[in-house]
Each structure stands twice: as C-alpha cells, then as structure tokens.
C-alpha atoms as a PDB file:
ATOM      1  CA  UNK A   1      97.921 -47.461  17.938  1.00  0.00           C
ATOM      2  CA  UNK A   2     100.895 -45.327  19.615  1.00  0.00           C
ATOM      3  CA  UNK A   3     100.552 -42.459  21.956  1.00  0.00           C
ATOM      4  CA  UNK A   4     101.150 -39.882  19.286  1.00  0.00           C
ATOM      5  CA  UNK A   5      98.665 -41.562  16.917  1.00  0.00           C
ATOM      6  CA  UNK A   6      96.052 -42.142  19.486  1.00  0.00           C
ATOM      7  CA  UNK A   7      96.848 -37.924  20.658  1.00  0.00           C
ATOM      8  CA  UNK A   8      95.039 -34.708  18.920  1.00  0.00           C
ATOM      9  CA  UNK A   9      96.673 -33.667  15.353  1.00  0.00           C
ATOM     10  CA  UNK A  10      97.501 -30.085  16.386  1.00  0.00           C
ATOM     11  CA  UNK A  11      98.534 -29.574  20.034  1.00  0.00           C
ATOM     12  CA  UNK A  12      98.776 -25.489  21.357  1.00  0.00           C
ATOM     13  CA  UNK A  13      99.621 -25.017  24.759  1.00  0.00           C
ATOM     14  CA  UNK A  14     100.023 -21.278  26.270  1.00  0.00           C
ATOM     15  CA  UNK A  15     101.241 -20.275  22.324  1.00  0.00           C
ATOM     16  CA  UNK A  16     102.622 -16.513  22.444  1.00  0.00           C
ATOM     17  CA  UNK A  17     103.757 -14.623  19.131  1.00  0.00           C
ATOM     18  CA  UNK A  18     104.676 -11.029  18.602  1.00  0.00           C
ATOM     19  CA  UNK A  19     105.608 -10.125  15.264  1.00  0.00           C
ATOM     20  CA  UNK A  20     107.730  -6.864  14.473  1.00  0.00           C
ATOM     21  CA  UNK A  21     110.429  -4.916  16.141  1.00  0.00           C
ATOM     22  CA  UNK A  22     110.807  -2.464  18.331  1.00  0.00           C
ATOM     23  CA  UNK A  23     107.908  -0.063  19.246  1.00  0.00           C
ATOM     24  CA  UNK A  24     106.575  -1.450  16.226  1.00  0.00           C
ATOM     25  CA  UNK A  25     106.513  -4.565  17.395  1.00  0.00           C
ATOM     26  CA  UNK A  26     102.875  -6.369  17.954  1.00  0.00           C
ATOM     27  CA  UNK A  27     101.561  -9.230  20.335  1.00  0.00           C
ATOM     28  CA  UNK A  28     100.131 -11.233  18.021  1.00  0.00           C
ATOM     29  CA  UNK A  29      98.814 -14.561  19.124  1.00  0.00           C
ATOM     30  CA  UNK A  30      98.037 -14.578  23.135  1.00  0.00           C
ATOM     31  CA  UNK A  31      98.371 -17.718  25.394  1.00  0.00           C
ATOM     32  CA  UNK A  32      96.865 -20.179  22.678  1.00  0.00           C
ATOM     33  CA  UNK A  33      95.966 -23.384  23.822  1.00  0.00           C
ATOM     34  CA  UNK A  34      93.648 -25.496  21.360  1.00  0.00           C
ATOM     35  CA  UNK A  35      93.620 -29.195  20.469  1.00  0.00           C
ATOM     36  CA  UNK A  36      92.465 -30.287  16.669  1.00  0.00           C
ATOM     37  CA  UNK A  37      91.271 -33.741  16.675  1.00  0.00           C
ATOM     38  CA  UNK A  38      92.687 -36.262  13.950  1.00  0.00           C
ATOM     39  CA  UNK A  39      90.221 -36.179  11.207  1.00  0.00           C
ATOM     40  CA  UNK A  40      88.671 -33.475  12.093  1.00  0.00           C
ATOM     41  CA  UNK A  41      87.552 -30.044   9.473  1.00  0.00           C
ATOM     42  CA  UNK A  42      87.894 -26.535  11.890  1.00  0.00           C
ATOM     43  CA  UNK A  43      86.812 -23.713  10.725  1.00  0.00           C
ATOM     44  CA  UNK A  44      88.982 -20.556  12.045  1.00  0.00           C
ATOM     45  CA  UNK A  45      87.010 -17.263  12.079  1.00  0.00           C
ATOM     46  CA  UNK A  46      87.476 -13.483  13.222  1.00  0.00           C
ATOM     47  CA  UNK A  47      87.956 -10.172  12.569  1.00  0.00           C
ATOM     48  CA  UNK A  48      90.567  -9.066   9.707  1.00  0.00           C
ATOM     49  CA  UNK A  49      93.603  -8.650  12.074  1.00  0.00           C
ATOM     50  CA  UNK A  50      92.420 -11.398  14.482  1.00  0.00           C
ATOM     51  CA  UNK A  51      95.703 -13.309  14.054  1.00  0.00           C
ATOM     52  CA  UNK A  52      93.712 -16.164  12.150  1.00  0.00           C
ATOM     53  CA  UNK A  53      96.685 -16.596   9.271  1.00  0.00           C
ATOM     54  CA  UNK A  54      99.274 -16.370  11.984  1.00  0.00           C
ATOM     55  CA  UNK A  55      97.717 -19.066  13.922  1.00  0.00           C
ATOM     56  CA  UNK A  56      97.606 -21.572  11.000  1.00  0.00           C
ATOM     57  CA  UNK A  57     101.403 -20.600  10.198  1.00  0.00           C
ATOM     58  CA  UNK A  58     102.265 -21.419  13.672  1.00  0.00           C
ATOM     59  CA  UNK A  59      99.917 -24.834  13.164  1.00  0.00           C
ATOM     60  CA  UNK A  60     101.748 -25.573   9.709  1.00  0.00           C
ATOM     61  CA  UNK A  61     105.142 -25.109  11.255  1.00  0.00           C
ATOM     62  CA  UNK A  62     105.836 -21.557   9.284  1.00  0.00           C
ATOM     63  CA  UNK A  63     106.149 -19.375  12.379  1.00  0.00           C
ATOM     64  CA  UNK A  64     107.585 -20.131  15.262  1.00  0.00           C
ATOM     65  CA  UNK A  65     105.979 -19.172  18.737  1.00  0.00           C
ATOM     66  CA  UNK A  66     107.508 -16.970  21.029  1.00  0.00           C
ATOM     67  CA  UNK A  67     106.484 -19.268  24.215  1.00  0.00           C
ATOM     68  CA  UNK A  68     104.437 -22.355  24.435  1.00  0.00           C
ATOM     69  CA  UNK A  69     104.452 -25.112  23.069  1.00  0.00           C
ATOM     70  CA  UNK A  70     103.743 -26.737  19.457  1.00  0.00           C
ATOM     71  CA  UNK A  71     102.713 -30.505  18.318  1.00  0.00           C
ATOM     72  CA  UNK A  72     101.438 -31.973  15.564  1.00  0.00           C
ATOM     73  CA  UNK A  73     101.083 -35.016  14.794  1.00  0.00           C
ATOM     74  CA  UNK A  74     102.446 -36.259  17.978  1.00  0.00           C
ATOM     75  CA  UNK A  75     105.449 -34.310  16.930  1.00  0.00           C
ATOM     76  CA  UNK A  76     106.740 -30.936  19.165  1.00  0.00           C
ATOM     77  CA  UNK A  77     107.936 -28.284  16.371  1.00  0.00           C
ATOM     78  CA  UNK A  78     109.568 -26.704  18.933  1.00  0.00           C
ATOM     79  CA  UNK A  79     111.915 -28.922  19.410  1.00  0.00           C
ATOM     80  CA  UNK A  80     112.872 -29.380  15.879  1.00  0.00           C
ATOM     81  CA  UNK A  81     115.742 -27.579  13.914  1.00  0.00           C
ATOM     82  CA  UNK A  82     114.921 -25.541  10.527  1.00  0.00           C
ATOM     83  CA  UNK A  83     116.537 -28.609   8.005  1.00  0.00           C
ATOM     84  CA  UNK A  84     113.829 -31.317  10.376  1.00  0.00           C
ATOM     85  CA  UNK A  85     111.206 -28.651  10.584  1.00  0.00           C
ATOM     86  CA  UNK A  86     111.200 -28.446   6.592  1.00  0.00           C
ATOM     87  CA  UNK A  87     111.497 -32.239   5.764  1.00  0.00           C
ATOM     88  CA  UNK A  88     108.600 -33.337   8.851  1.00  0.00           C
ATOM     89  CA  UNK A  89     106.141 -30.533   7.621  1.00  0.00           C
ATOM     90  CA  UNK A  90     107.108 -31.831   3.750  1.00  0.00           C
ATOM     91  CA  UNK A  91     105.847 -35.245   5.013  1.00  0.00           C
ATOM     92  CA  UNK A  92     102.868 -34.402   7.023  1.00  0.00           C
ATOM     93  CA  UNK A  93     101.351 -30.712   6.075  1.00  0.00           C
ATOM     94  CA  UNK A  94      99.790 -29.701   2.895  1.00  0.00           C
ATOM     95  CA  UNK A  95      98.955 -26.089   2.925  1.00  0.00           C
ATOM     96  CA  UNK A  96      96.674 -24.420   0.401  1.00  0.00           C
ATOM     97  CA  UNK A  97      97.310 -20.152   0.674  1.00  0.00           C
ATOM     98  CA  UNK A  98      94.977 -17.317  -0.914  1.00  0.00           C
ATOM     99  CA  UNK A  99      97.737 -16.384  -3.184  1.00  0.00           C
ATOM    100  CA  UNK A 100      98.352 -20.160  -4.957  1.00  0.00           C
ATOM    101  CA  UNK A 101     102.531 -19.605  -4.304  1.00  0.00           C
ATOM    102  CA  UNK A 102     103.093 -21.719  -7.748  1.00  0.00           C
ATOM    103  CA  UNK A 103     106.690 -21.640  -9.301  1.00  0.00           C
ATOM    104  CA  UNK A 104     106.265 -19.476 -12.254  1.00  0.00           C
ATOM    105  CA  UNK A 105     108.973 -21.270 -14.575  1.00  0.00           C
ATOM    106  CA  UNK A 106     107.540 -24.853 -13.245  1.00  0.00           C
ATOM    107  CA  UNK A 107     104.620 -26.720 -15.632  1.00  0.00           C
ATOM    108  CA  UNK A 108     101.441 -28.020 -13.104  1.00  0.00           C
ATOM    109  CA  UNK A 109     103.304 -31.016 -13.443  1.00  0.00           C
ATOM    110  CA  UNK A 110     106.692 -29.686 -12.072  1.00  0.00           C
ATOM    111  CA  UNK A 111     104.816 -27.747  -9.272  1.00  0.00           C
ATOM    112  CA  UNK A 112     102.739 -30.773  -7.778  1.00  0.00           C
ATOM    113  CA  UNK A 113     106.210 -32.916  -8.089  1.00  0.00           C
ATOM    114  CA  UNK A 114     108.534 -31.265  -6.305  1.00  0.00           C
ATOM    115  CA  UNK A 115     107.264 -31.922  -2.695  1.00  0.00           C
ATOM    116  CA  UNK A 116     107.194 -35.274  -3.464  1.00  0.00           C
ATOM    117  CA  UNK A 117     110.885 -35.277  -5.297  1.00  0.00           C
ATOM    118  CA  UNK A 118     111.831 -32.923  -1.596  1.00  0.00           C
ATOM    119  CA  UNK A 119     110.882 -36.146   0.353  1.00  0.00           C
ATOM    120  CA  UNK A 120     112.022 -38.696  -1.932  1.00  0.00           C
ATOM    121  CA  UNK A 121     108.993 -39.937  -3.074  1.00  0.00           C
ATOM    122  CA  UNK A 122     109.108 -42.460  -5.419  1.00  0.00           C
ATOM    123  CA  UNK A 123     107.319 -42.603  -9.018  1.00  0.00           C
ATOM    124  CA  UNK A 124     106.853 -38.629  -8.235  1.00  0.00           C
ATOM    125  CA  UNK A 125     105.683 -37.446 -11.854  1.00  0.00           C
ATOM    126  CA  UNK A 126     103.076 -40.486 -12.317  1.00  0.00           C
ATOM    127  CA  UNK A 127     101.180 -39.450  -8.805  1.00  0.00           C
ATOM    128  CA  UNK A 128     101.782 -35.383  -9.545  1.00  0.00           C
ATOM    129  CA  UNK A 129     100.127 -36.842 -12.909  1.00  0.00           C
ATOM    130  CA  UNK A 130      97.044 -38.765 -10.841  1.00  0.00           C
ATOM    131  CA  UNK A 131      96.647 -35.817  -8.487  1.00  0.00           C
ATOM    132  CA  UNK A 132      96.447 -33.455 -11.490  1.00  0.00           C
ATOM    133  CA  UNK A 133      94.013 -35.363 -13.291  1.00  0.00           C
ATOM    134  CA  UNK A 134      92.110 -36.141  -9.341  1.00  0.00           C
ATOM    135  CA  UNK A 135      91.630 -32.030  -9.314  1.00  0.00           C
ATOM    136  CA  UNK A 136      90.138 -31.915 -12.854  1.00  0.00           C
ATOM    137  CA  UNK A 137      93.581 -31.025 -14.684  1.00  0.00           C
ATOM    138  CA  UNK A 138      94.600 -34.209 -16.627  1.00  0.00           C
ATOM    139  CA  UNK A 139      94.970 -31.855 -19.941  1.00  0.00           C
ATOM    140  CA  UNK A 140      97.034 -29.265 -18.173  1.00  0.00           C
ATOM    141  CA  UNK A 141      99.998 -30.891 -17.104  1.00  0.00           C
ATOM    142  CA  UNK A 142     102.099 -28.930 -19.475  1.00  0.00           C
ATOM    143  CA  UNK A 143     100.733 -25.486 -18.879  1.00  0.00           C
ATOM    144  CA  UNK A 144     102.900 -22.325 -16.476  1.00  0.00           C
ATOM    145  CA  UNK A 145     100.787 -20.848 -14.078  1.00  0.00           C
ATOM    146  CA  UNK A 146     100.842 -17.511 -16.234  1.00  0.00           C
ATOM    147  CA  UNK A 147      98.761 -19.644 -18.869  1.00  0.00           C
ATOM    148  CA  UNK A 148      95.710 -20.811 -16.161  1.00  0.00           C
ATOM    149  CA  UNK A 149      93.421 -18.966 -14.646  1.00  0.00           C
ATOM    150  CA  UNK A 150      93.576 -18.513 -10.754  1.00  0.00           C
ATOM    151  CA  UNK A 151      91.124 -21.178 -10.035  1.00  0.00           C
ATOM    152  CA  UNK A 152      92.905 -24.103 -12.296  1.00  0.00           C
ATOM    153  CA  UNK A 153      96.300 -22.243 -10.409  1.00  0.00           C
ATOM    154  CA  UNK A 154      94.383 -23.029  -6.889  1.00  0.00           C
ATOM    155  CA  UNK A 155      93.688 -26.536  -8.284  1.00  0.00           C
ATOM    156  CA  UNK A 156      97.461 -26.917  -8.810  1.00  0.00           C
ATOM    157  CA  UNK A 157      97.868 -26.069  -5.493  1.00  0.00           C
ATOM    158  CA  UNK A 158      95.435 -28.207  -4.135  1.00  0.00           C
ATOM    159  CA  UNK A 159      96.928 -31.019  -5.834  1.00  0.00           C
ATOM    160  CA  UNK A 160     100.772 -29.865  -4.856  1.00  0.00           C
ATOM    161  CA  UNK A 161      98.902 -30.076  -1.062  1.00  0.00           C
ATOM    162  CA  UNK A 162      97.819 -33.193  -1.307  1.00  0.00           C
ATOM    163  CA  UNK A 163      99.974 -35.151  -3.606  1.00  0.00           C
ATOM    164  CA  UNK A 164     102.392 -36.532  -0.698  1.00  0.00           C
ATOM    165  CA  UNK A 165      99.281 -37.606   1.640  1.00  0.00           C
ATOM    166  CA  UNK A 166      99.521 -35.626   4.440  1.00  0.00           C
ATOM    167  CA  UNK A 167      97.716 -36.645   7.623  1.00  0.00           C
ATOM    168  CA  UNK A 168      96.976 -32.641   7.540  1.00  0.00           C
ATOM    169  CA  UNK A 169      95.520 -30.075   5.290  1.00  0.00           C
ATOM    170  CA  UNK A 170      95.515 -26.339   6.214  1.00  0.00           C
ATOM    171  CA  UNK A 171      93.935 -23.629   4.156  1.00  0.00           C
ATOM    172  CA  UNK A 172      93.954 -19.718   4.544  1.00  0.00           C
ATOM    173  CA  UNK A 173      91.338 -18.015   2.813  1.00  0.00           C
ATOM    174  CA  UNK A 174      91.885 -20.694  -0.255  1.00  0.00           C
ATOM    175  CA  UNK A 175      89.194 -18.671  -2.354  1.00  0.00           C
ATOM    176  CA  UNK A 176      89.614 -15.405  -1.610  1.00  0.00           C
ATOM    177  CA  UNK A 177      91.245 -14.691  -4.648  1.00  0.00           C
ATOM    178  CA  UNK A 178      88.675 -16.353  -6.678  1.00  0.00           C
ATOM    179  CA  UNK A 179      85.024 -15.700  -8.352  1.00  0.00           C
ATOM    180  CA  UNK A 180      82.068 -17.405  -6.280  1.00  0.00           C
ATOM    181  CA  UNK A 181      81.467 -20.369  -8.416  1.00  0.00           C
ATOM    182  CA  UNK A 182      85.222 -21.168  -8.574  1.00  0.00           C
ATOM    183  CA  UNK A 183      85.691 -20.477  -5.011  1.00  0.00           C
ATOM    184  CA  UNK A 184      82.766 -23.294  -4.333  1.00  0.00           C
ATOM    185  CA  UNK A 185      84.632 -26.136  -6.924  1.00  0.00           C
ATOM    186  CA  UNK A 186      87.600 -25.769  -4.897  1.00  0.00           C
ATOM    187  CA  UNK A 187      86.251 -26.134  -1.464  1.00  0.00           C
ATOM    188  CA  UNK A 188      84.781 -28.640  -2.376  1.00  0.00           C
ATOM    189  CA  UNK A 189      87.570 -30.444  -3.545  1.00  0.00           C
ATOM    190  CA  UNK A 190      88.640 -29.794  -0.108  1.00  0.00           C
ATOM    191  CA  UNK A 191      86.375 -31.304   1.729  1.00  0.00           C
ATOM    192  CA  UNK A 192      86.129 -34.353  -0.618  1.00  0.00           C
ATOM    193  CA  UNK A 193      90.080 -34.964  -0.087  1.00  0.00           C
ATOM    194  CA  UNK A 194      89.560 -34.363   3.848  1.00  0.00           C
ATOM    195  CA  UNK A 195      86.073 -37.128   3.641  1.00  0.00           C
ATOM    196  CA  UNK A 196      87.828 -39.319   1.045  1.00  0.00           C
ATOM    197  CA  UNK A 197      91.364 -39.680   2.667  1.00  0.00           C
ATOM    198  CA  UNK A 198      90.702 -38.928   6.092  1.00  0.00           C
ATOM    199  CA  UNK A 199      92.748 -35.665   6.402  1.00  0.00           C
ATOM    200  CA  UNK A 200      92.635 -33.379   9.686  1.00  0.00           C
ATOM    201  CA  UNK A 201      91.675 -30.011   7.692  1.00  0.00           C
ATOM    202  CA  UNK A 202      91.803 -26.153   9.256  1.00  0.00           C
ATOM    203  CA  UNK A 203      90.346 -23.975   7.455  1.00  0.00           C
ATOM    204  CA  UNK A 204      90.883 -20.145   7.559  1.00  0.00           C
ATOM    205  CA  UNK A 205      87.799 -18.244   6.469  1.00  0.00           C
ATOM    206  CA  UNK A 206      86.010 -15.107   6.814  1.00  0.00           C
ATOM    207  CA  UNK A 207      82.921 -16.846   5.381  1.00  0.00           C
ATOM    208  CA  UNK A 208      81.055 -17.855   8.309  1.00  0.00           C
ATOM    209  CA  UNK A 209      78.950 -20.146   6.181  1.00  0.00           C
ATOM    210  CA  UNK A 210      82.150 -21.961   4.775  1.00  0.00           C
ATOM    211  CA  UNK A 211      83.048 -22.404   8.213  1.00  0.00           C
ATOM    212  CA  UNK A 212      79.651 -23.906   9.373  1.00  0.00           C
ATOM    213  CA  UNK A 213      80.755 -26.810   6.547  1.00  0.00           C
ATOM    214  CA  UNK A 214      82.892 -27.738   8.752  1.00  0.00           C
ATOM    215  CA  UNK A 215      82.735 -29.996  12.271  1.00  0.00           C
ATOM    216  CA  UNK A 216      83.722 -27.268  14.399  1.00  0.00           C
ATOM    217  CA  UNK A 217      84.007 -23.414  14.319  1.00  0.00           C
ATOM    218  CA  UNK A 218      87.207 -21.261  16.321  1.00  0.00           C
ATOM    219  CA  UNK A 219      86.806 -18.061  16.484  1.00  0.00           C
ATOM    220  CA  UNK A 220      89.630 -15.721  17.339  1.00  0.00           C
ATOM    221  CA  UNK A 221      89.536 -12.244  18.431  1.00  0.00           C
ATOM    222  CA  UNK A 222      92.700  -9.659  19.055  1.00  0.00           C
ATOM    223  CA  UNK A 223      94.651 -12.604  19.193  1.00  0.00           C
ATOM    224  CA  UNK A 224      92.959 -15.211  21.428  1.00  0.00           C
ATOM    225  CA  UNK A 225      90.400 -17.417  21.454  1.00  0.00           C
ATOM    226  CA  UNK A 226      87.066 -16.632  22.203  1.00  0.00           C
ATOM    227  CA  UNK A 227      84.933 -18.860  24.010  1.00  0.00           C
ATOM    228  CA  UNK A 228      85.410 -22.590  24.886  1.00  0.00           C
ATOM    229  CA  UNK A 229      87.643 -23.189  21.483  1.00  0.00           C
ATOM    230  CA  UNK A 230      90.064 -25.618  23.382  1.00  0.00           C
END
C-alpha cells in the first residue's frame, strides 16, 4: 500500500473561504481542519447557513479555499490547475446534488455516459447501461429527464455518480427535493453502493436521523466545526 493509499480520503488543514465581494463579501468556512477516513460514511450537519454545501464543494474539488490546504485521495487540489482539477475529480469524485444537474437534451443513457466518455472510459454505454439497470432503470435508458419523475432523475444521478467507480461519493441534501418514500429508496441506494463497493461517502443532511446512518456525524456551525470533528 503507498503513502497516499494508506492516508485519510479527504485531508482539510486550516481551510478558509469567503464567498462574495466587497462589503458583501462573507467568511464562509473558518480554519477547517478534518480528516475523512477511506471507507468511511460522514454525516455533515448544521444550521441552514452553516457552510455545510460549501464544505463538500471544497471536499469535491468545486470551490477552491482561500487558505489551507486540500487532499483527497492522497492528492493536494491545491496544487492542481483547472484542466487536472476537472479530469482527477472525473476519476475519483462522484457527487450526487439536491437539484439532480441532468442534461436536459441527454437520454439517462447519455447522462450516466458522459463522465465515463470525459475520462476515456472504455465500453462507456454498456456500464452507463449496467449502472442504469443497478439503480432500478434498465427500461429507461431512452427517456429525457423532462419525461421522469425527480426520484428516477436522482437515480440517474446516482448512477452518473457512480458509473466511473470513484473511491469517493459526496451527497448534498440528495433527497431534499424528493417525497419521503423516494427520498428513503435513494439513500439507500447510497449506502448499498458505499457497503457494496467500498466508497468513502459524505453526506450533507439536515436529517439528523439520516446522519446517525452513518459511521460518524460533523456538525458545523457559522462556519466551523463544532466539537472534536477532526
């Protein structure tokens, strides 16, 4: 095992962010350090306006830091360009959002291919196909987003997540656009993918008994961690 496989599978050290500009501009995320183990499922909890979504972003490689430091997957994002930034988190973060962020003119077969066409997978379509069909979806490979509901649209982008195997999985508020029963199928398709292929999963949630599913529980407040998180 190498030193970056053997290391956590999210490294923060004394993360800053302020978003905005000007006197409108906001501190954020204050002097963040936390370490995700590999294989681990975090639960991230706070207040609405906690920084919780930034956080992740900064995790996924989506926002950069202002200071500090940023590693994942034995990797420092802060050292990487935009173009290497793109293709590493293409390779090694699946994110799930609230909003599903499907291509409107793309079929759920297009969608769940492209990452894996980005990175030069190869035989893209038949495992966008086996991902589909993984998530429940085998006889809606042909359908636009308009035609599915939004929980076979957050299947889609579960299986868009997970169809190039990343070694991570992050999630903010995956069913908060969804009814309570749907909400439920999805996470746990979630946590099957994180048991099943060993996946290091955070998990932004303002349901604290969603986040008890998981190994561990981070709670932020006005932008830092509360408690022992690290």
């Amino acid at each position: 095992m190498t030193d970056a496989q053997a290391g956590p599978a999210i490294a923060l050290a004394g993360v800053n962010l302020s978003l905005g500009q000007g006197a409108a501009r906001v501190h954020i995320l204050k002097d963040i350090t936390l370490n995700i183990v590999r294989g681990e499922a975090a639960g991230l909890v706070g207040p609405s306006g906690s920084g919780k979504s930034t956080l992740l972003m900064v995790m996924a490689g989506l926002e950069r830091c202002d200071t500090g430091s940023v590693s994942v997957a034995g990797e420092p994002l802060t050292e990487l360009d935009e173009d290497r930034l793109a293709e590493f988190r293409g390779r090694n973060v699946g994110i799930v959002f609230q909003s599903f962020h499907l291509i409107p003119t793309m079929t759920a077969l297009e969608n769940v291919a492209v990452p894996l066409e980005l990175v030069g997978a190869a035989g893209a379509y038949d495992r966008a196909r086996a991902e589909l069909a993984a998530v429940g979806l085998g006889d809606r490979l042909d359908h636009y987003p308009a035609q599915l509901s939004g929980g076979e649209q957050q299947r889609v982008a579960l299986a868009r997540a997970l169809a190039p195997n990343p070694p991570i999985l992050v999630a903010d508020e995956p069913t908060g656009n969804l009814d309570e029963a749907t909400g439920r199928q999805i996470i746990d398709l979630l946590f099957a993918a994180h048991r099943e292929r060993g996946t290091t999963l955070v998990l932004v949630t303002h349901d604290n008994g969603l986040a008890a599913r998981c190994g561990r529980v981070i709670t932020l407040r006005s932008g830092r961690l509360d408690g022992a998180a690290a």
